[in-house]
Structure formats: C-alpha cells, structure tokens
PDB file of N, CA and C in Angstrom:
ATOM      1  N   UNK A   1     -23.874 115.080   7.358  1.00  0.00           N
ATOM      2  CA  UNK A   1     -23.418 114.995   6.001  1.00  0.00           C
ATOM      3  C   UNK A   1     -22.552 113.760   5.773  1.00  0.00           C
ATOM      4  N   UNK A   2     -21.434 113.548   6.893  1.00  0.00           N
ATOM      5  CA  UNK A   2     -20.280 112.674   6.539  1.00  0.00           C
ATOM      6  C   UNK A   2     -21.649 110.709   6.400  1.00  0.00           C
ATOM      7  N   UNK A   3     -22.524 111.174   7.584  1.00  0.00           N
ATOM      8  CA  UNK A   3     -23.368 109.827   7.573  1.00  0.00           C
ATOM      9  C   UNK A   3     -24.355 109.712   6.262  1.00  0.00           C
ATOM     10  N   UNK A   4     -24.643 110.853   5.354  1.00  0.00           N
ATOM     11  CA  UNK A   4     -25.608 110.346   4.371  1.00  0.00           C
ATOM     12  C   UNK A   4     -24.302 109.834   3.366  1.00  0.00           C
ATOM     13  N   UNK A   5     -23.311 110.158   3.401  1.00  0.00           N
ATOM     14  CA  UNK A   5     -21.986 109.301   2.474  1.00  0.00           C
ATOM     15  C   UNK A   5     -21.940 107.849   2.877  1.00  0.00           C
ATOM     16  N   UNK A   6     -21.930 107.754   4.074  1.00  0.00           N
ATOM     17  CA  UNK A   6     -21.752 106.320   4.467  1.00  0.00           C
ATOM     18  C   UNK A   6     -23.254 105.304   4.301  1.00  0.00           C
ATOM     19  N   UNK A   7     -23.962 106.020   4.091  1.00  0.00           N
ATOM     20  CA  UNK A   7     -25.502 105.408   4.076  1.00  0.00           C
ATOM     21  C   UNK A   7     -25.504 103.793   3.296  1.00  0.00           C
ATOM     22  N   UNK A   8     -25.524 104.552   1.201  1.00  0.00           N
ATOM     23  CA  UNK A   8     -25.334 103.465   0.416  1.00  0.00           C
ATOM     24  C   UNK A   8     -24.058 102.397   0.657  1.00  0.00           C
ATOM     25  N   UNK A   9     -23.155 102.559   1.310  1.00  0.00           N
ATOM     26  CA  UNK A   9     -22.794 101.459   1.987  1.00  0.00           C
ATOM     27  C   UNK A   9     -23.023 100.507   2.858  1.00  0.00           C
ATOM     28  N   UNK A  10     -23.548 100.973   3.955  1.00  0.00           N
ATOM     29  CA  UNK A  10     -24.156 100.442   5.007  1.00  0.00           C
ATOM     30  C   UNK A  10     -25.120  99.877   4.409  1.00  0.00           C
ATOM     31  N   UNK A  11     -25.815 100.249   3.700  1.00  0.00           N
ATOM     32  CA  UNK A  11     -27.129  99.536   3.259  1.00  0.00           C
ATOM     33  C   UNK A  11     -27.142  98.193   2.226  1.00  0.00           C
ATOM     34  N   UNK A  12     -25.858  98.653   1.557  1.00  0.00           N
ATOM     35  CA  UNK A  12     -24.937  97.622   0.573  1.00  0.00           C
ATOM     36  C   UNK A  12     -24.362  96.351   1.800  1.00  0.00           C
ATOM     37  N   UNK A  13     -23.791  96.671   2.597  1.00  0.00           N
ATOM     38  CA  UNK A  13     -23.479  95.741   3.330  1.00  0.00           C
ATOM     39  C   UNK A  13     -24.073  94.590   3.447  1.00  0.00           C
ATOM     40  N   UNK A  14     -25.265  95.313   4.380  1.00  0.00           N
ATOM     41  CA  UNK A  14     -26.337  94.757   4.759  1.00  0.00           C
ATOM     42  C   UNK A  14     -27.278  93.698   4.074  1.00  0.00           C
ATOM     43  N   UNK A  15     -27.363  94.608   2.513  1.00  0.00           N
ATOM     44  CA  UNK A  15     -27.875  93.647   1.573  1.00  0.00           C
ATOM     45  C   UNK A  15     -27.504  92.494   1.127  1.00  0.00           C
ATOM     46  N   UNK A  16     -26.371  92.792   0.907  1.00  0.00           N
ATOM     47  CA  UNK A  16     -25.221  91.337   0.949  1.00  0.00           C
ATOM     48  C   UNK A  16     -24.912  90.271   1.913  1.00  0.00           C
ATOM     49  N   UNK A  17     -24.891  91.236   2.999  1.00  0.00           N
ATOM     50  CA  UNK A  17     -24.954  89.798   4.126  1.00  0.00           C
ATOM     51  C   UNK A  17     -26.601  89.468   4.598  1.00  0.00           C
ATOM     52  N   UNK A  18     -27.348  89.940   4.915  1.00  0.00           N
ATOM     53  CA  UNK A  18     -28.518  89.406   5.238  1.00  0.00           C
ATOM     54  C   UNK A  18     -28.832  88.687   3.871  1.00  0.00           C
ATOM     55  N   UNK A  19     -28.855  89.027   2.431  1.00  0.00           N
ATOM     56  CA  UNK A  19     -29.152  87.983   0.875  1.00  0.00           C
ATOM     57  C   UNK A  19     -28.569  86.850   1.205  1.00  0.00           C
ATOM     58  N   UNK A  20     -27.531  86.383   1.347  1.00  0.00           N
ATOM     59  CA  UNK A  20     -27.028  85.372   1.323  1.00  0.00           C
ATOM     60  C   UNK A  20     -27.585  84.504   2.563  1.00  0.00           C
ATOM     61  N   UNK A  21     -28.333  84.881   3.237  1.00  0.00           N
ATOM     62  CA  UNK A  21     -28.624  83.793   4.849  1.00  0.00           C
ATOM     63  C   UNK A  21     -30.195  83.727   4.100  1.00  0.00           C
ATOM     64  N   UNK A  22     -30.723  84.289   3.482  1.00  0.00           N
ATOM     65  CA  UNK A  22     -31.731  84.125   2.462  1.00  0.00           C
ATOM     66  C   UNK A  22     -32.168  82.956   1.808  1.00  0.00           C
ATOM     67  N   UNK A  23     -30.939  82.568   1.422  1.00  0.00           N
ATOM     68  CA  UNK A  23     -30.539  81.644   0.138  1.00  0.00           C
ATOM     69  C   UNK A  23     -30.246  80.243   0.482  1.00  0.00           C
ATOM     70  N   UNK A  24     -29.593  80.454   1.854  1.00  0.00           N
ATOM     71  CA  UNK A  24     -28.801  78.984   2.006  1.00  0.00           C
ATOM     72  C   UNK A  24     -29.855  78.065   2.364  1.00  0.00           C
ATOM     73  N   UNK A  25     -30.558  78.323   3.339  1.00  0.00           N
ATOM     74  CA  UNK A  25     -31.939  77.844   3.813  1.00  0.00           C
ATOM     75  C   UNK A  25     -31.431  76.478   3.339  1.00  0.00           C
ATOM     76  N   UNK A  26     -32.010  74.756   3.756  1.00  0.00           N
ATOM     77  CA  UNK A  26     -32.080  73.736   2.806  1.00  0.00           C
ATOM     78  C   UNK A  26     -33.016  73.193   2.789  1.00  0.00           C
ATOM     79  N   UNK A  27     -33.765  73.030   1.412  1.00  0.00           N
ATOM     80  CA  UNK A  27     -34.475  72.220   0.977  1.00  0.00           C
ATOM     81  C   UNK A  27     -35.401  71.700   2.259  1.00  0.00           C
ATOM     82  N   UNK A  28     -36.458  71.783   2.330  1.00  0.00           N
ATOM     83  CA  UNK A  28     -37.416  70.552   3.398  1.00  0.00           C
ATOM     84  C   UNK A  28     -37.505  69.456   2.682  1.00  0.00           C
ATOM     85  N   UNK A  29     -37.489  68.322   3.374  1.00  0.00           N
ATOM     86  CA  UNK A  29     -37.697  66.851   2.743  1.00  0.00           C
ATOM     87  C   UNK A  29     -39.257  66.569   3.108  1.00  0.00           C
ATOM     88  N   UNK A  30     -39.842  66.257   2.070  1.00  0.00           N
ATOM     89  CA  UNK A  30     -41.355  66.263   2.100  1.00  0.00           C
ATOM     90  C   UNK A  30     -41.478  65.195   3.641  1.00  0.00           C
ATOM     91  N   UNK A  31     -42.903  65.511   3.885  1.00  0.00           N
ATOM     92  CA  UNK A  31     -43.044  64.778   5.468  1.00  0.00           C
ATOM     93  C   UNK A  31     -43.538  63.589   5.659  1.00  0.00           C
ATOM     94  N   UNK A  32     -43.520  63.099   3.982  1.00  0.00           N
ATOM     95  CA  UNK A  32     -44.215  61.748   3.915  1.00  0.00           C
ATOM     96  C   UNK A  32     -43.246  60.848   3.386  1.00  0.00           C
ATOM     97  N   UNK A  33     -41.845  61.336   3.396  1.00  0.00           N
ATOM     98  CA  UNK A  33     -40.546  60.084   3.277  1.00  0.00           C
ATOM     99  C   UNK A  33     -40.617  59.302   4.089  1.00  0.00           C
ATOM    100  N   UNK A  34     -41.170  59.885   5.398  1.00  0.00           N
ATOM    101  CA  UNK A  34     -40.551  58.465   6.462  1.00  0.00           C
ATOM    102  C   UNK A  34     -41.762  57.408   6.169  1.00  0.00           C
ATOM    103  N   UNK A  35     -42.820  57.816   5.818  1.00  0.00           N
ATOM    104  CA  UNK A  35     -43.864  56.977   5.733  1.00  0.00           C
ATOM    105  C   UNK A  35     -43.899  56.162   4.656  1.00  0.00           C
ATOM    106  N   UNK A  36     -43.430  56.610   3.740  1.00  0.00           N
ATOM    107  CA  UNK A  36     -42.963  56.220   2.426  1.00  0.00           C
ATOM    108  C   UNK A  36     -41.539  54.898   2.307  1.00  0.00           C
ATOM    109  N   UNK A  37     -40.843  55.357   2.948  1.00  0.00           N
ATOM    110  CA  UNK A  37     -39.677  54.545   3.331  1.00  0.00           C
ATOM    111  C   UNK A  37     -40.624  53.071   4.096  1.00  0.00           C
ATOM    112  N   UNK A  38     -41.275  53.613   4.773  1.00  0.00           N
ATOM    113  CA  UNK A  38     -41.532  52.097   6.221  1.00  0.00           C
ATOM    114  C   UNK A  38     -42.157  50.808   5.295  1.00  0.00           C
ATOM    115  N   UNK A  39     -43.032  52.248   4.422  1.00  0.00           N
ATOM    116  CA  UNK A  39     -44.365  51.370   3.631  1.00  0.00           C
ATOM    117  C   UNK A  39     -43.555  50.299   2.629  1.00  0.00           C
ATOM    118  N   UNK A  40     -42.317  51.516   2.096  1.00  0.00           N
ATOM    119  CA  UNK A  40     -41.673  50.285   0.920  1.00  0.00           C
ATOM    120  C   UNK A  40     -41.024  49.010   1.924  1.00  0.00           C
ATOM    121  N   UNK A  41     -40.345  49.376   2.898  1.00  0.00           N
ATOM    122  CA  UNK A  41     -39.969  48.050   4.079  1.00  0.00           C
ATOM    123  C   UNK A  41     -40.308  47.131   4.287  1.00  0.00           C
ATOM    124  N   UNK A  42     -41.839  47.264   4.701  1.00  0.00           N
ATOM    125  CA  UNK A  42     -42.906  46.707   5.034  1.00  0.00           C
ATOM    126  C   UNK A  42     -42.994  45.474   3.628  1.00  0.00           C
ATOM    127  N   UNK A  43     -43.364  46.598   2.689  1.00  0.00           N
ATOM    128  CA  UNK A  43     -43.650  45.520   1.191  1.00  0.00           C
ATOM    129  C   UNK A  43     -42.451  44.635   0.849  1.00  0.00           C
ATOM    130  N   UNK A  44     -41.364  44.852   0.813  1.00  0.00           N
ATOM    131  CA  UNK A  44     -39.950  43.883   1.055  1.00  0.00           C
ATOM    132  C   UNK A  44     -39.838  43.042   1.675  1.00  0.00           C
ATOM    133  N   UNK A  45     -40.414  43.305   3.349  1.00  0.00           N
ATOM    134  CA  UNK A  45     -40.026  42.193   4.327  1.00  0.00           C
ATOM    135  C   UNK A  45     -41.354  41.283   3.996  1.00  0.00           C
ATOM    136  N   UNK A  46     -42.259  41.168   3.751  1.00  0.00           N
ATOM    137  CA  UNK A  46     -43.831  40.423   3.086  1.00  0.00           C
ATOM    138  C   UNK A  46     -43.041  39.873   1.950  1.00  0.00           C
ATOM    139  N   UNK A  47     -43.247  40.613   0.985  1.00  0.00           N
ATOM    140  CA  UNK A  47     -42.690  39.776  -0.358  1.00  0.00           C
ATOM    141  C   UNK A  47     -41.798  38.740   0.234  1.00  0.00           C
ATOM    142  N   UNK A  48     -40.377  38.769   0.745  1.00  0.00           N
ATOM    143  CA  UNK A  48     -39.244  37.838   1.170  1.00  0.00           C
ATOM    144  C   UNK A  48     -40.032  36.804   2.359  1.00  0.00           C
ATOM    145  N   UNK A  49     -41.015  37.313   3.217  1.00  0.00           N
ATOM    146  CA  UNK A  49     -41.312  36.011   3.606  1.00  0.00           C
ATOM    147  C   UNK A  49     -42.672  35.291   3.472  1.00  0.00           C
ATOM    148  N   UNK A  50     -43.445  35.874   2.048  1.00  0.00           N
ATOM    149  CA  UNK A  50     -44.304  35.044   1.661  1.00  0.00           C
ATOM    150  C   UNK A  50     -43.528  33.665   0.831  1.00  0.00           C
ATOM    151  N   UNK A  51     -42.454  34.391   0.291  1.00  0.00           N
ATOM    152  CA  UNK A  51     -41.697  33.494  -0.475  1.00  0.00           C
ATOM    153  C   UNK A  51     -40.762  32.441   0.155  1.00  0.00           C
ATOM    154  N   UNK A  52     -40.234  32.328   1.598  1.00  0.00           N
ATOM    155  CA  UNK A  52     -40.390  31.672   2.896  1.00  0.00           C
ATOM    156  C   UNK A  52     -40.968  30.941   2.944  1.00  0.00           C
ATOM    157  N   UNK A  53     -42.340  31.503   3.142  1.00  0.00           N
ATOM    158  CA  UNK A  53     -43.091  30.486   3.593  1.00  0.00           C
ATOM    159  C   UNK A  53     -43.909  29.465   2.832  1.00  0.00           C
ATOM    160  N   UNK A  54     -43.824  30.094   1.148  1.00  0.00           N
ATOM    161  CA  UNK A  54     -44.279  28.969   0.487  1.00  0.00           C
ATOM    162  C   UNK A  54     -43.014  28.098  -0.192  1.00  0.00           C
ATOM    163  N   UNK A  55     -42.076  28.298  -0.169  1.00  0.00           N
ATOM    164  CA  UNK A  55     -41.119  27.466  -0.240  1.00  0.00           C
ATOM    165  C   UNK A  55     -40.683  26.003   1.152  1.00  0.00           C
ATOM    166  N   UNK A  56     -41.207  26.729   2.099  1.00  0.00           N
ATOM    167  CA  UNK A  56     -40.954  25.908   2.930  1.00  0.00           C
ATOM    168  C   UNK A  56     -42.366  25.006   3.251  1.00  0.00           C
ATOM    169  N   UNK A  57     -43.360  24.947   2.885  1.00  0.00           N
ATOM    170  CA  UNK A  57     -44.461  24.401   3.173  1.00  0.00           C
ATOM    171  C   UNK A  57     -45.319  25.043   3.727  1.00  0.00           C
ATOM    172  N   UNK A  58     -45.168  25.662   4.766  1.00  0.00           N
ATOM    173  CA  UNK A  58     -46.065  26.224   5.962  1.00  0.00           C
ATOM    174  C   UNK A  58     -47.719  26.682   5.338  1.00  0.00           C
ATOM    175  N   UNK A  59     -47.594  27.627   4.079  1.00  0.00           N
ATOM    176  CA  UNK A  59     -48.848  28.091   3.721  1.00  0.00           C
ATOM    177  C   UNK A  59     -49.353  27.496   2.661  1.00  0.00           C
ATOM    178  N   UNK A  60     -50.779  27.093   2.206  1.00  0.00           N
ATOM    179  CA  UNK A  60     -50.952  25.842   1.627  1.00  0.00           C
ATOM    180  C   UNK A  60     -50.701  26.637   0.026  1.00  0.00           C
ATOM    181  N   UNK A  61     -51.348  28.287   0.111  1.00  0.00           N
ATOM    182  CA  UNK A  61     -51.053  29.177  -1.153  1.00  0.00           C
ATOM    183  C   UNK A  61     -50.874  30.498  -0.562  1.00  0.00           C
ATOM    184  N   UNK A  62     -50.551  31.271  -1.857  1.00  0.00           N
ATOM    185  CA  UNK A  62     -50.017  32.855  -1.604  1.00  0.00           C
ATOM    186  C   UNK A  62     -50.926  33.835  -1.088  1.00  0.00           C
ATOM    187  N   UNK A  63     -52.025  33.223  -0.628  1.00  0.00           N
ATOM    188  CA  UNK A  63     -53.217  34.206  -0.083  1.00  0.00           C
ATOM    189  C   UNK A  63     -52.853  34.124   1.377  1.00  0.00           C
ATOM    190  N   UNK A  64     -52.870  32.737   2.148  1.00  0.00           N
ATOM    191  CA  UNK A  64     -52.793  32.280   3.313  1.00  0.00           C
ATOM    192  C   UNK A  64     -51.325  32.865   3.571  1.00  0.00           C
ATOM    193  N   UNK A  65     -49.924  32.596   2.777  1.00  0.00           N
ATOM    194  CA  UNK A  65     -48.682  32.957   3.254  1.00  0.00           C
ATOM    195  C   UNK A  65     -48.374  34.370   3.521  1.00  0.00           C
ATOM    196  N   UNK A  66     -49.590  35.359   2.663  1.00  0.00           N
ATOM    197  CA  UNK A  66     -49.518  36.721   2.778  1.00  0.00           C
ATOM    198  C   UNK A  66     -49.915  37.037   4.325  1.00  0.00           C
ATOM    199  N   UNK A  67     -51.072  36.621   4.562  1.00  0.00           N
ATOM    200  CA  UNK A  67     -51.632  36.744   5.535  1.00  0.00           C
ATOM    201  C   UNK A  67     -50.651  36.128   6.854  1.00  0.00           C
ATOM    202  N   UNK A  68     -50.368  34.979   6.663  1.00  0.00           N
ATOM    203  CA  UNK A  68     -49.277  34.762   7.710  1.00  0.00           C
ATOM    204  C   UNK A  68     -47.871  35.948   7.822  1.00  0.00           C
ATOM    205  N   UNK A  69     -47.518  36.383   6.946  1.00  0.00           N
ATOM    206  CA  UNK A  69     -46.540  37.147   6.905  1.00  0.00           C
ATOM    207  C   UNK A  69     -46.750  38.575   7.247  1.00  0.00           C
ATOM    208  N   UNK A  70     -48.018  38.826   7.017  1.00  0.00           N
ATOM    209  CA  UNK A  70     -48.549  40.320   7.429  1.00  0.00           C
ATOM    210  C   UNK A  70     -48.675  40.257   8.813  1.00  0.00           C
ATOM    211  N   UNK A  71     -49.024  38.829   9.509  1.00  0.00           N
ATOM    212  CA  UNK A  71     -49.459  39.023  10.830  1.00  0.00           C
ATOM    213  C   UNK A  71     -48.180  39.183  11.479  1.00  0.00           C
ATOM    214  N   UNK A  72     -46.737  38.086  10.797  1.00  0.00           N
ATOM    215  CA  UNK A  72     -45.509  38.411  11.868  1.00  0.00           C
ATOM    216  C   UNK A  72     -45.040  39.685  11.458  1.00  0.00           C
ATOM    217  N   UNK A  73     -45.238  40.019  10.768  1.00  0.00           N
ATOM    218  CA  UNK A  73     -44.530  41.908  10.541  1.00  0.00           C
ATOM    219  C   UNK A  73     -45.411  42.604  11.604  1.00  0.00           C
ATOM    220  N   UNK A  74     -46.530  42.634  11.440  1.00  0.00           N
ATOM    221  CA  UNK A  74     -47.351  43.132  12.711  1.00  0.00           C
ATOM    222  C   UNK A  74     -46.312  42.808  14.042  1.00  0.00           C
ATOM    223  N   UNK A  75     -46.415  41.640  14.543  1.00  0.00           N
ATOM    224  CA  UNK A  75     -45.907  41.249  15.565  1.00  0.00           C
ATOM    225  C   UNK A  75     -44.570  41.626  16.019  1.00  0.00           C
ATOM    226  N   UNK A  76     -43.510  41.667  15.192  1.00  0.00           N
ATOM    227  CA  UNK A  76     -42.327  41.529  14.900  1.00  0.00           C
ATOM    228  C   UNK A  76     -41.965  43.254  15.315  1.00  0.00           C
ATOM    229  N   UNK A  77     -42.501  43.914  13.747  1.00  0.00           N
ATOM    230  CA  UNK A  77     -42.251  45.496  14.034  1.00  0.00           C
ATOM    231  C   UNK A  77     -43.207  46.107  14.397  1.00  0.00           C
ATOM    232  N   UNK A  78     -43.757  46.115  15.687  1.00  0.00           N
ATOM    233  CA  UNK A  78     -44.810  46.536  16.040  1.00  0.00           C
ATOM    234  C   UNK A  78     -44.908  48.420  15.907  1.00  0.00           C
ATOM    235  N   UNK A  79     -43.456  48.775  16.123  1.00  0.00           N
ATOM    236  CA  UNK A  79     -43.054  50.070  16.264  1.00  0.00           C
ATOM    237  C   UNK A  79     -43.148  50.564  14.958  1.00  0.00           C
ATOM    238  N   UNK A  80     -43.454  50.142  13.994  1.00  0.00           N
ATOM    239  CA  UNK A  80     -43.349  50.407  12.492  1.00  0.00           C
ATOM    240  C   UNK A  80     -44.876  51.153  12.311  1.00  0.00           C
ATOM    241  N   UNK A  81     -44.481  52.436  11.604  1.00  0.00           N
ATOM    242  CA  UNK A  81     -46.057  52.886  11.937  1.00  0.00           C
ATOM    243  C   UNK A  81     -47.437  52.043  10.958  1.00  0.00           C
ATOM    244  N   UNK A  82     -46.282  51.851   9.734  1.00  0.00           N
ATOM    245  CA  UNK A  82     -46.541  50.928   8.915  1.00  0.00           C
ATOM    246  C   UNK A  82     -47.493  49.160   9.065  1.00  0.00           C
ATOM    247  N   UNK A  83     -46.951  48.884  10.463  1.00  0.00           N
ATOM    248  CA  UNK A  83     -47.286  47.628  10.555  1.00  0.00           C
ATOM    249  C   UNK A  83     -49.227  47.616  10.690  1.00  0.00           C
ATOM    250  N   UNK A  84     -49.512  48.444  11.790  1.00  0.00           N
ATOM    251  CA  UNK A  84     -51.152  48.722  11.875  1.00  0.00           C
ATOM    252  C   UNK A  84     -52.017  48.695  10.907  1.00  0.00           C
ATOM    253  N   UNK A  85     -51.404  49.183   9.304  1.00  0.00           N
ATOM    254  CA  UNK A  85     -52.083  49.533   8.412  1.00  0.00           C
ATOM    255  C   UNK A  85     -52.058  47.656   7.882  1.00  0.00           C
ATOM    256  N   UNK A  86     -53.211  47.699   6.677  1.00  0.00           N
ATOM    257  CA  UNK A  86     -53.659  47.045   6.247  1.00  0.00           C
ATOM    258  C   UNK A  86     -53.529  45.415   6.908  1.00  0.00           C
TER     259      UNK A  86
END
C-alpha cells in the first residue's frame, strides 16, 4: 500500500530527470561542412594566386594562371581533400 503512494512520484521523478537528458542532445553539424569549408579555401587560395600570377607576368592570361595555380594548390595542399578534385 505505502509503495502504490510512492509510485506517482517515482515515476514523476523519473520523468523529469530522464526529459531533460532528452533535450540537451546538440545539434549535429551537417557532414559536409568540412568539405564545404576546404572547397571555399581552395577557391580563395586560386582566386589570390591567379591574381599573383597575372600581375606578376608569369601567365600569359587567366586561363593559363588558373591552371598554374590549381596545379600549386594540388602540390602545396596535397592533404586537402579538396585539392584532387577538379
């Protein structure tokens, strides 16, 4: 008898503390930030040294300086998962 009194408590407890470990959980960060991040990197460090390299002479136009600049990012950040692509 004295335990079906204590029941809706216990069960109240319970609800309250197990709800709240429910809740806190955080957010997942989608799994394509990091790829997302490298790719915008990637397009930054190109842009800054196509503009390098046609300022300084080296590429005769912006087709050739791309291409030179894609190859040292290749070279450079090889570890970049980014660099392999295109």
């Amino acid at each position: 008898m004295k335990l079906l009194r204590l029941l809706p408590f216990v069960l109240a407890a319970l609800g309250v503390g197990l709800g709240g470990c429910a809740n806190s959980s955080k957010p997942d960060a989608p799994a394509s930030s990091a790829a997302e991040l490298e790719e915008a990197f990637k397009e930054r460090w190109v842009t800054k040294r196509v503009g390098e390299l046609l300022l300084a002479g080296t590429a005769p136009d912006g087709i050739q300086a791309r291409r030179m600049a894609l190859q040292e990012f290749r070279e450079r950040f090889e570890y970049v998962r980014g660099a392999t692509r295109r």
